[in-house]
PDB file of N, CA and C in Angstrom:
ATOM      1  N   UNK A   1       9.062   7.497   9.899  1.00  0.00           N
ATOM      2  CA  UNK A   1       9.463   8.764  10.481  1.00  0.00           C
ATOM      3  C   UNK A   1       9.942   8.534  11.896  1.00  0.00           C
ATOM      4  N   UNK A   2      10.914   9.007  12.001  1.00  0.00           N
ATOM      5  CA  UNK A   2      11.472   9.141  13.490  1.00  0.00           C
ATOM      6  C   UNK A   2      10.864  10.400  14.018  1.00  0.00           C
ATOM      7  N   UNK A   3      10.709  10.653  15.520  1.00  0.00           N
ATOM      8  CA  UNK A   3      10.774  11.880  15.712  1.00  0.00           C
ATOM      9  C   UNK A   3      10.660  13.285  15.018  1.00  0.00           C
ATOM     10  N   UNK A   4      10.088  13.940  15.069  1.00  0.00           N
ATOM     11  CA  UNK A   4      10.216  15.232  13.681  1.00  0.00           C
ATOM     12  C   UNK A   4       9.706  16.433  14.359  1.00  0.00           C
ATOM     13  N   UNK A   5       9.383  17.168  13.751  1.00  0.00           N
ATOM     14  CA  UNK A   5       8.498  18.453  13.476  1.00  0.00           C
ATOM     15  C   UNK A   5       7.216  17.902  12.774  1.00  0.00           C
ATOM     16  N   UNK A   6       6.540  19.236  12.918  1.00  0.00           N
ATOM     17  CA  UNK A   6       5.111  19.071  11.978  1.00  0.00           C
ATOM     18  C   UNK A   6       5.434  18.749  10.707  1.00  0.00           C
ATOM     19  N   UNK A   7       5.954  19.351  10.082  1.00  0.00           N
ATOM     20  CA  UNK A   7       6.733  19.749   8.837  1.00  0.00           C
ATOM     21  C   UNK A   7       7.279  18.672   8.178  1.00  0.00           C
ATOM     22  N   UNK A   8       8.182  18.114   9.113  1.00  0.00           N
ATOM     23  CA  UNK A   8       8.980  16.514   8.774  1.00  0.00           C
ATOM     24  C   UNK A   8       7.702  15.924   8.428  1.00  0.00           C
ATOM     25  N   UNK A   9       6.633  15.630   9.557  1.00  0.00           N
ATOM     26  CA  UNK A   9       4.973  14.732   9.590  1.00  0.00           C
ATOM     27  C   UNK A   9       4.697  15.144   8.288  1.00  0.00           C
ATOM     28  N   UNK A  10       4.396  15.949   7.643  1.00  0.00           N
ATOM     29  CA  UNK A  10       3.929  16.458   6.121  1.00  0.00           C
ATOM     30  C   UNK A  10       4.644  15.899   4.814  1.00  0.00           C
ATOM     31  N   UNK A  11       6.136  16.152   5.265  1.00  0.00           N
ATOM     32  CA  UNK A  11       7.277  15.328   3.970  1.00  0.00           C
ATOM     33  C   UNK A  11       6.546  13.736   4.343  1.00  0.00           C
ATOM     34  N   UNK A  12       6.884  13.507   5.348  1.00  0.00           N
ATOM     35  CA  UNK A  12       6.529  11.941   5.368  1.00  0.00           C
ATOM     36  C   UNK A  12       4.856  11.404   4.941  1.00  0.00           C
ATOM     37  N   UNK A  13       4.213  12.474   5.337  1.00  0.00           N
ATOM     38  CA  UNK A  13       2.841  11.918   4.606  1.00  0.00           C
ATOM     39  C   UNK A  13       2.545  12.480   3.148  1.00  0.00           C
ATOM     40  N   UNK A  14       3.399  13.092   2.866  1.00  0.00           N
ATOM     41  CA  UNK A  14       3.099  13.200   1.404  1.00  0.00           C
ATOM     42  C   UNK A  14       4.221  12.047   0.492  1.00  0.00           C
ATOM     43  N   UNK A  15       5.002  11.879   1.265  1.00  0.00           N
ATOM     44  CA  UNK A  15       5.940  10.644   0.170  1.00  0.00           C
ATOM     45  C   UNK A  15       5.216   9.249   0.927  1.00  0.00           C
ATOM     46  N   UNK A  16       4.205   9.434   1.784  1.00  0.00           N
ATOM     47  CA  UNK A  16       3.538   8.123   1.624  1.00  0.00           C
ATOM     48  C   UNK A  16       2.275   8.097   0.526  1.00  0.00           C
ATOM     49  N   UNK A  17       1.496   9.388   0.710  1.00  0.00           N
ATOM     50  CA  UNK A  17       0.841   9.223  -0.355  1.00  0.00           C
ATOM     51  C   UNK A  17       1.492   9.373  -1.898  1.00  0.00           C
ATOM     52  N   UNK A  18       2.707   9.404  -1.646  1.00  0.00           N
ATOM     53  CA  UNK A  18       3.266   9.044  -3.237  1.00  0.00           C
ATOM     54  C   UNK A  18       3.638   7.902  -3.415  1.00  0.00           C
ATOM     55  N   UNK A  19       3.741   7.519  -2.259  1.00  0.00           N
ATOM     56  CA  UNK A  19       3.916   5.452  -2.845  1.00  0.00           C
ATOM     57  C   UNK A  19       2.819   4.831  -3.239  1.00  0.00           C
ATOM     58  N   UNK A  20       1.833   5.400  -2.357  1.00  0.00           N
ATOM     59  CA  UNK A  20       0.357   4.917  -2.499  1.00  0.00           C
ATOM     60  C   UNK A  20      -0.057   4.909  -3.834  1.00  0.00           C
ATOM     61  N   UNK A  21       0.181   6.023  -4.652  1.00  0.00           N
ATOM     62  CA  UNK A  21      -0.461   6.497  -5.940  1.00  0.00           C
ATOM     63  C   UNK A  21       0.453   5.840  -6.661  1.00  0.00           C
ATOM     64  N   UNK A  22       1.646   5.329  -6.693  1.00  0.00           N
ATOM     65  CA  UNK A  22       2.337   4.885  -7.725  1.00  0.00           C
ATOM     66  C   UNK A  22       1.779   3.051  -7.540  1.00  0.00           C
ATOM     67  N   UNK A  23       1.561   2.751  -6.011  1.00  0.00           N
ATOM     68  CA  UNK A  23       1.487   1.491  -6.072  1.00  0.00           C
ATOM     69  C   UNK A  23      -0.484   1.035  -7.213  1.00  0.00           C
ATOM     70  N   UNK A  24      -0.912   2.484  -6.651  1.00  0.00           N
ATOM     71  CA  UNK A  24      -2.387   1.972  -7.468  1.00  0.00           C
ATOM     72  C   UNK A  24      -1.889   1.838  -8.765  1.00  0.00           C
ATOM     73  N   UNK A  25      -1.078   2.893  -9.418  1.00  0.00           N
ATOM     74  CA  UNK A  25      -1.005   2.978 -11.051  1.00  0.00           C
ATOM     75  C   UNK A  25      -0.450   1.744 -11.251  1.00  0.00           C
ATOM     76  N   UNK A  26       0.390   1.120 -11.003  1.00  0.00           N
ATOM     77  CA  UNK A  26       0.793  -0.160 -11.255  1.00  0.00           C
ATOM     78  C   UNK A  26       0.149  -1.574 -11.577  1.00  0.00           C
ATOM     79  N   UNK A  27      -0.896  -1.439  -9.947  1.00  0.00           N
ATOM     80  CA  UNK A  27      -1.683  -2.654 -10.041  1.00  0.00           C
ATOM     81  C   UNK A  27      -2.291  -2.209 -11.054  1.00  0.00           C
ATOM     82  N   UNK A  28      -3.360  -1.399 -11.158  1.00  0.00           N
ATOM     83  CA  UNK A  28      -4.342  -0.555 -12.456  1.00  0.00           C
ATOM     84  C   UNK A  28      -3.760  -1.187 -13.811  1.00  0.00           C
ATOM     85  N   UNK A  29      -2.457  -0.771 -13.978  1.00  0.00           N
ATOM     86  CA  UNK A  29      -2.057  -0.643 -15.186  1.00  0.00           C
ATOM     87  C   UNK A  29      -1.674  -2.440 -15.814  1.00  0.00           C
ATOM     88  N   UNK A  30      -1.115  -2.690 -14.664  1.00  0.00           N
ATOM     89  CA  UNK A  30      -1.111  -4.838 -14.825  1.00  0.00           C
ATOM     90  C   UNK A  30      -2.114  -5.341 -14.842  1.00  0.00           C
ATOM     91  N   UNK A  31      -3.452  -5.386 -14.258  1.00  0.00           N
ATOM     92  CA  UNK A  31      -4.210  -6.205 -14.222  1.00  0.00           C
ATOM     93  C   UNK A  31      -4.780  -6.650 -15.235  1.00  0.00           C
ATOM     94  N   UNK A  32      -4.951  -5.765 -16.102  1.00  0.00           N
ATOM     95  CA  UNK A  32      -5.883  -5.808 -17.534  1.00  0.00           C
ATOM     96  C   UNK A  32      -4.625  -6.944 -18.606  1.00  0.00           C
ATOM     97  N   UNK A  33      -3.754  -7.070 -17.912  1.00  0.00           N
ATOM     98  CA  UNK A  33      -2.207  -8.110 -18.609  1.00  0.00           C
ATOM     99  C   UNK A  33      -2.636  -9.786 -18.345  1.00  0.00           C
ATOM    100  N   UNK A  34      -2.915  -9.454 -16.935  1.00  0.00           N
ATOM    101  CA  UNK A  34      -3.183 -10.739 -16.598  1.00  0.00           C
ATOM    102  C   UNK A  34      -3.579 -11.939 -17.064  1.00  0.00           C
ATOM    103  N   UNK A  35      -2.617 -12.981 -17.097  1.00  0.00           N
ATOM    104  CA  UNK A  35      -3.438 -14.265 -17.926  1.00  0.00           C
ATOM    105  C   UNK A  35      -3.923 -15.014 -16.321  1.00  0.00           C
ATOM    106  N   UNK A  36      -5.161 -15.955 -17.108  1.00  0.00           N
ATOM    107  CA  UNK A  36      -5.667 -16.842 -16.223  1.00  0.00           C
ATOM    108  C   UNK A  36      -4.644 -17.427 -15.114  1.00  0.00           C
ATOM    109  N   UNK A  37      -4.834 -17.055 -13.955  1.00  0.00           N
ATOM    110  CA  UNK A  37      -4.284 -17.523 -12.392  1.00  0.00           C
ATOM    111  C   UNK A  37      -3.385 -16.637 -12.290  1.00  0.00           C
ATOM    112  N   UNK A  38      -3.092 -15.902 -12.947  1.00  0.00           N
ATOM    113  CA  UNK A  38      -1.925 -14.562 -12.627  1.00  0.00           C
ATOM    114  C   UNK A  38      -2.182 -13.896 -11.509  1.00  0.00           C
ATOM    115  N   UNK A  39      -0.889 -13.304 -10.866  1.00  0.00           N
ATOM    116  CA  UNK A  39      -1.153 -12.864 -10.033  1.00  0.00           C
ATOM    117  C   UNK A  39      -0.336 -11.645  -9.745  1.00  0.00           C
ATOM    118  N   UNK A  40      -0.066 -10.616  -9.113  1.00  0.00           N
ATOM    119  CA  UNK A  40       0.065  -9.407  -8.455  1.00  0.00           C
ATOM    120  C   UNK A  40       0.698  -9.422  -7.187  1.00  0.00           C
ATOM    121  N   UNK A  41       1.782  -9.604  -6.850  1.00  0.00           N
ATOM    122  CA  UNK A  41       2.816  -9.476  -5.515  1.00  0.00           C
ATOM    123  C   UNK A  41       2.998  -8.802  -4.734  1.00  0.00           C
ATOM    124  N   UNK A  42       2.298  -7.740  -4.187  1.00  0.00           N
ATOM    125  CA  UNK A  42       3.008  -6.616  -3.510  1.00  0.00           C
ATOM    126  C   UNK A  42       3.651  -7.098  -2.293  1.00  0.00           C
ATOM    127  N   UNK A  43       4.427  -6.390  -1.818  1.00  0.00           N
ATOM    128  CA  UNK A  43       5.273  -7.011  -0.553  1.00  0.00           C
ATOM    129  C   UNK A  43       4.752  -6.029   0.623  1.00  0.00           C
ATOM    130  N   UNK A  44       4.557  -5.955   1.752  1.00  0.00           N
ATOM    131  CA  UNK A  44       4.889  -5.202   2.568  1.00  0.00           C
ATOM    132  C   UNK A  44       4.897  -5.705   3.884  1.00  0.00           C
ATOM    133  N   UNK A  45       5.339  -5.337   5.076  1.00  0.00           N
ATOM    134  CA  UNK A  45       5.358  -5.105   6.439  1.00  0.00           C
ATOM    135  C   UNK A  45       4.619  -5.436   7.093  1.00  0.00           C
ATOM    136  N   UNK A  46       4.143  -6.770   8.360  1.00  0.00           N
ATOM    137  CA  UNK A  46       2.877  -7.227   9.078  1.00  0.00           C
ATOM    138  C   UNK A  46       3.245  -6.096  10.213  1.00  0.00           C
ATOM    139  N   UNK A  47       4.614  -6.428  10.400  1.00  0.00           N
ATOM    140  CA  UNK A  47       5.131  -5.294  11.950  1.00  0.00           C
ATOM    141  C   UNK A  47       4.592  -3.945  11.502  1.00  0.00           C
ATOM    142  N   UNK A  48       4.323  -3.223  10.792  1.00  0.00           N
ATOM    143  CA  UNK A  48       4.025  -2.374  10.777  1.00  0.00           C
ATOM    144  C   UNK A  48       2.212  -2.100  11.202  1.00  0.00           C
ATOM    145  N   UNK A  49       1.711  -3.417  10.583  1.00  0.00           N
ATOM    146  CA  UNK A  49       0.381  -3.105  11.081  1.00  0.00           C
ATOM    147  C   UNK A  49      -0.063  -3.927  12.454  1.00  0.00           C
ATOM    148  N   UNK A  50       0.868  -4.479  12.840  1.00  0.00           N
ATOM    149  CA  UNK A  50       0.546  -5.037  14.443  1.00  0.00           C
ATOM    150  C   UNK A  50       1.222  -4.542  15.609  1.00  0.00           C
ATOM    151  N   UNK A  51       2.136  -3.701  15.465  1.00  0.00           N
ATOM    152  CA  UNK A  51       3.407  -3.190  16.380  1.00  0.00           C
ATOM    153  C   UNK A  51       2.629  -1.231  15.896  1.00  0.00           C
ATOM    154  N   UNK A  52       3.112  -0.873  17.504  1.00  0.00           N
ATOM    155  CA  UNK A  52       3.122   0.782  17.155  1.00  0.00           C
ATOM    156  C   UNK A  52       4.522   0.992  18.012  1.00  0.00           C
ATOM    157  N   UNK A  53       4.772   2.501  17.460  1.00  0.00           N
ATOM    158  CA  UNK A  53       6.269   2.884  18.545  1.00  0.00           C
ATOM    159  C   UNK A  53       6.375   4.703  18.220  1.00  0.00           C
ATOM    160  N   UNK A  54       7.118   4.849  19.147  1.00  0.00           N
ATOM    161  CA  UNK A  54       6.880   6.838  18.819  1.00  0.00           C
ATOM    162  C   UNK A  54       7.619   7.115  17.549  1.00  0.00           C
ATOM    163  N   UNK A  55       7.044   7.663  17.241  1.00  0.00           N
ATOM    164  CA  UNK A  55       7.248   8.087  15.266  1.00  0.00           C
ATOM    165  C   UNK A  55       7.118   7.143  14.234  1.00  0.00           C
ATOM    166  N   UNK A  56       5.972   6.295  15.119  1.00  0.00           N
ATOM    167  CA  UNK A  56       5.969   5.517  13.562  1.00  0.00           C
ATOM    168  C   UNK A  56       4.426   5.649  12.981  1.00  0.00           C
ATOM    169  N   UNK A  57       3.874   6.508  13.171  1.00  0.00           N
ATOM    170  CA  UNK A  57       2.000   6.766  12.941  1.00  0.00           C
ATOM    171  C   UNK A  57       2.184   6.627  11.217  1.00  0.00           C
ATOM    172  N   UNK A  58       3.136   7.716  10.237  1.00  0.00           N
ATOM    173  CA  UNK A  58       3.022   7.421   8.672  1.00  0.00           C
ATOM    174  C   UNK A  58       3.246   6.436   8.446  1.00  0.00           C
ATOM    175  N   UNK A  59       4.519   5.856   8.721  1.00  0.00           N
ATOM    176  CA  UNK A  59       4.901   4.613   8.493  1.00  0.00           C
ATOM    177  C   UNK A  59       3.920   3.279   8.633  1.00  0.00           C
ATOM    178  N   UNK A  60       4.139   3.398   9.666  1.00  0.00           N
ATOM    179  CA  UNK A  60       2.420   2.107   9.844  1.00  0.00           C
ATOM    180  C   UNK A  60       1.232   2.425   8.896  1.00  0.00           C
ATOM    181  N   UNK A  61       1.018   3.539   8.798  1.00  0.00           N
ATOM    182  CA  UNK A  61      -0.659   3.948   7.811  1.00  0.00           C
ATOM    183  C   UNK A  61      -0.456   3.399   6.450  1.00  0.00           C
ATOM    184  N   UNK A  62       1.288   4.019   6.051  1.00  0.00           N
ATOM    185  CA  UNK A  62       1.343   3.491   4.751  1.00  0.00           C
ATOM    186  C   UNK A  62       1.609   2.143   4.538  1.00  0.00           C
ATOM    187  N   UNK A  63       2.169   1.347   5.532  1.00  0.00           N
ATOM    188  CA  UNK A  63       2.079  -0.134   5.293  1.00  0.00           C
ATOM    189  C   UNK A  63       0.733  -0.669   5.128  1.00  0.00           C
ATOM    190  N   UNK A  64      -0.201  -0.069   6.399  1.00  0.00           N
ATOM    191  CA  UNK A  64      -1.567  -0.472   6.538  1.00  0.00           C
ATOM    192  C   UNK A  64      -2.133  -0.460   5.558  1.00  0.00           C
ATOM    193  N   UNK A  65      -2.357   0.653   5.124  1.00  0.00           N
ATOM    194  CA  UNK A  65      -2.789   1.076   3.476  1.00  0.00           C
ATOM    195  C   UNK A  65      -2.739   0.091   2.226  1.00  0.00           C
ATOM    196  N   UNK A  66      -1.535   0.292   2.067  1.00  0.00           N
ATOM    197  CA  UNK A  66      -0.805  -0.998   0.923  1.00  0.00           C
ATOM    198  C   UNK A  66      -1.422  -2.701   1.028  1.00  0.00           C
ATOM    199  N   UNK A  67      -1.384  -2.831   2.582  1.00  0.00           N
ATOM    200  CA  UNK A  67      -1.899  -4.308   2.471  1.00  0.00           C
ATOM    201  C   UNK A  67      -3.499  -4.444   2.696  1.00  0.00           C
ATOM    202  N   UNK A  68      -4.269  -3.027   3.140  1.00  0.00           N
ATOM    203  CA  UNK A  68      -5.517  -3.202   2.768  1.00  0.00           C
ATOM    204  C   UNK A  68      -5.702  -3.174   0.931  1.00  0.00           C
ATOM    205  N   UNK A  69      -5.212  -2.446   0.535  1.00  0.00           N
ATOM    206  CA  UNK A  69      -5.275  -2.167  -1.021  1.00  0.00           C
ATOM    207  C   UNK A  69      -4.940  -3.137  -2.108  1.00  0.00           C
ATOM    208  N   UNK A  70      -4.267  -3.766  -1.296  1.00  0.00           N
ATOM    209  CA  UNK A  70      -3.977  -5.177  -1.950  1.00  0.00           C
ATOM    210  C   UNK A  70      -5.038  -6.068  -1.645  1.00  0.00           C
ATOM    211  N   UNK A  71      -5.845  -6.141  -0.658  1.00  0.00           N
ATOM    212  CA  UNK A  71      -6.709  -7.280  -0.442  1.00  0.00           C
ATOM    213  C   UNK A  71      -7.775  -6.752  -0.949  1.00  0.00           C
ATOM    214  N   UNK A  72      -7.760  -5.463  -0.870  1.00  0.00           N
ATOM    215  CA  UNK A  72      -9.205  -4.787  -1.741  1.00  0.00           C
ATOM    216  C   UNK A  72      -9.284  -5.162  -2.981  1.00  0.00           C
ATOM    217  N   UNK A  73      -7.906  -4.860  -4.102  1.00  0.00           N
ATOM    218  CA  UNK A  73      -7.729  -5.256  -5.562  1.00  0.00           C
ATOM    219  C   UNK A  73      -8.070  -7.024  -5.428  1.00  0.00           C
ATOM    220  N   UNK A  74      -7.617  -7.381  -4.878  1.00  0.00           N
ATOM    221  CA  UNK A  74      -7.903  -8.682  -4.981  1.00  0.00           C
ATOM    222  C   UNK A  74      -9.513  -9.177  -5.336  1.00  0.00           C
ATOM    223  N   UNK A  75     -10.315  -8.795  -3.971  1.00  0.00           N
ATOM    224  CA  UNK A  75     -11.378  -8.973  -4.372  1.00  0.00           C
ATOM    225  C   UNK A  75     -11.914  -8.298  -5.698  1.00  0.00           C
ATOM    226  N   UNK A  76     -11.634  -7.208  -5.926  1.00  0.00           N
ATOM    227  CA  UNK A  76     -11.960  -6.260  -7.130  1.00  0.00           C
ATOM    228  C   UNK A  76     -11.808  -7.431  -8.186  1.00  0.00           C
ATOM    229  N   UNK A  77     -10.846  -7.876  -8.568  1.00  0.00           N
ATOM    230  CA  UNK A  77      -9.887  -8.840  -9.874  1.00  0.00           C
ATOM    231  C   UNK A  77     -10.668  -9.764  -9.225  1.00  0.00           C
ATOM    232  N   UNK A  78     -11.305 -10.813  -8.380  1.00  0.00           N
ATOM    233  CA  UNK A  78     -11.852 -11.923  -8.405  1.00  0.00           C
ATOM    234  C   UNK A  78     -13.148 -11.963  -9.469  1.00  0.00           C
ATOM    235  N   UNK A  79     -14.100 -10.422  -8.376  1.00  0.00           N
ATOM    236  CA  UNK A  79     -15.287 -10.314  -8.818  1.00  0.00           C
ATOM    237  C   UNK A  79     -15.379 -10.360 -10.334  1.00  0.00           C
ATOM    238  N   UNK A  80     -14.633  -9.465 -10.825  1.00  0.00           N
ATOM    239  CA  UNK A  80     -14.624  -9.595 -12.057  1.00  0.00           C
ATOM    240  C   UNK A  80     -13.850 -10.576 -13.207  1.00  0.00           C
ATOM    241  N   UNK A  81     -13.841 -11.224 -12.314  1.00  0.00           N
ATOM    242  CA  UNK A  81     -13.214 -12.826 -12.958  1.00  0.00           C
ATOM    243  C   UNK A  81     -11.595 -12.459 -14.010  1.00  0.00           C
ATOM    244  N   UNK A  82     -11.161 -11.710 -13.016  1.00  0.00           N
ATOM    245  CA  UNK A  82     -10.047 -11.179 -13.936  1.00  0.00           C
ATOM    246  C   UNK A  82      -8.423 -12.094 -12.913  1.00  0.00           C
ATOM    247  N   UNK A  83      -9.252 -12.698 -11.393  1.00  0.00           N
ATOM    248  CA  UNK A  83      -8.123 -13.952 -10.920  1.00  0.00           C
ATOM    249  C   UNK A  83      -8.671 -15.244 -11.867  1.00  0.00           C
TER     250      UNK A  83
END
């Protein structure tokens, strides 16, 4: 998000929490595929979680988000011996 309104802040945090929810259904829906050492790629943004700048608070959360959620699934899929 650049600059906005409240309003803009709302579009942008609701199409982050729509990436969010599509990125869970995905991993969710692959993991149970997985053969032995398989693995799960997500890509995202370090600048986003080490850099701040004016209008970027969604943007950063939802990068932040994504690459905590990825390291979370990870452990999740270890524990259960599903890496």
């Amino acid at each position: 998000m650049i600059r906005g309104t409240v309003t803009r802040c709302l579009e942008d945090f609701d199409a982050c929490c729509d990436e969010c929810a599509r990125v869970f259904v995905a991993i969710q829906a692959s993991a149970p595929h997985l053969a032995d050492g398989g693995r799960i790629i997500t890509i995202g943004s370090n600048t986003a979680v080490r850099t701040a700048f004016p209008g970027s608070s969604v943007y950063s959360m939802r990068r932040a988000l994504l690459r905590l959620w990825s390291a979370a699934w990870r452990s999740i899929l270890l524990l259960a011996g599903s890496l």
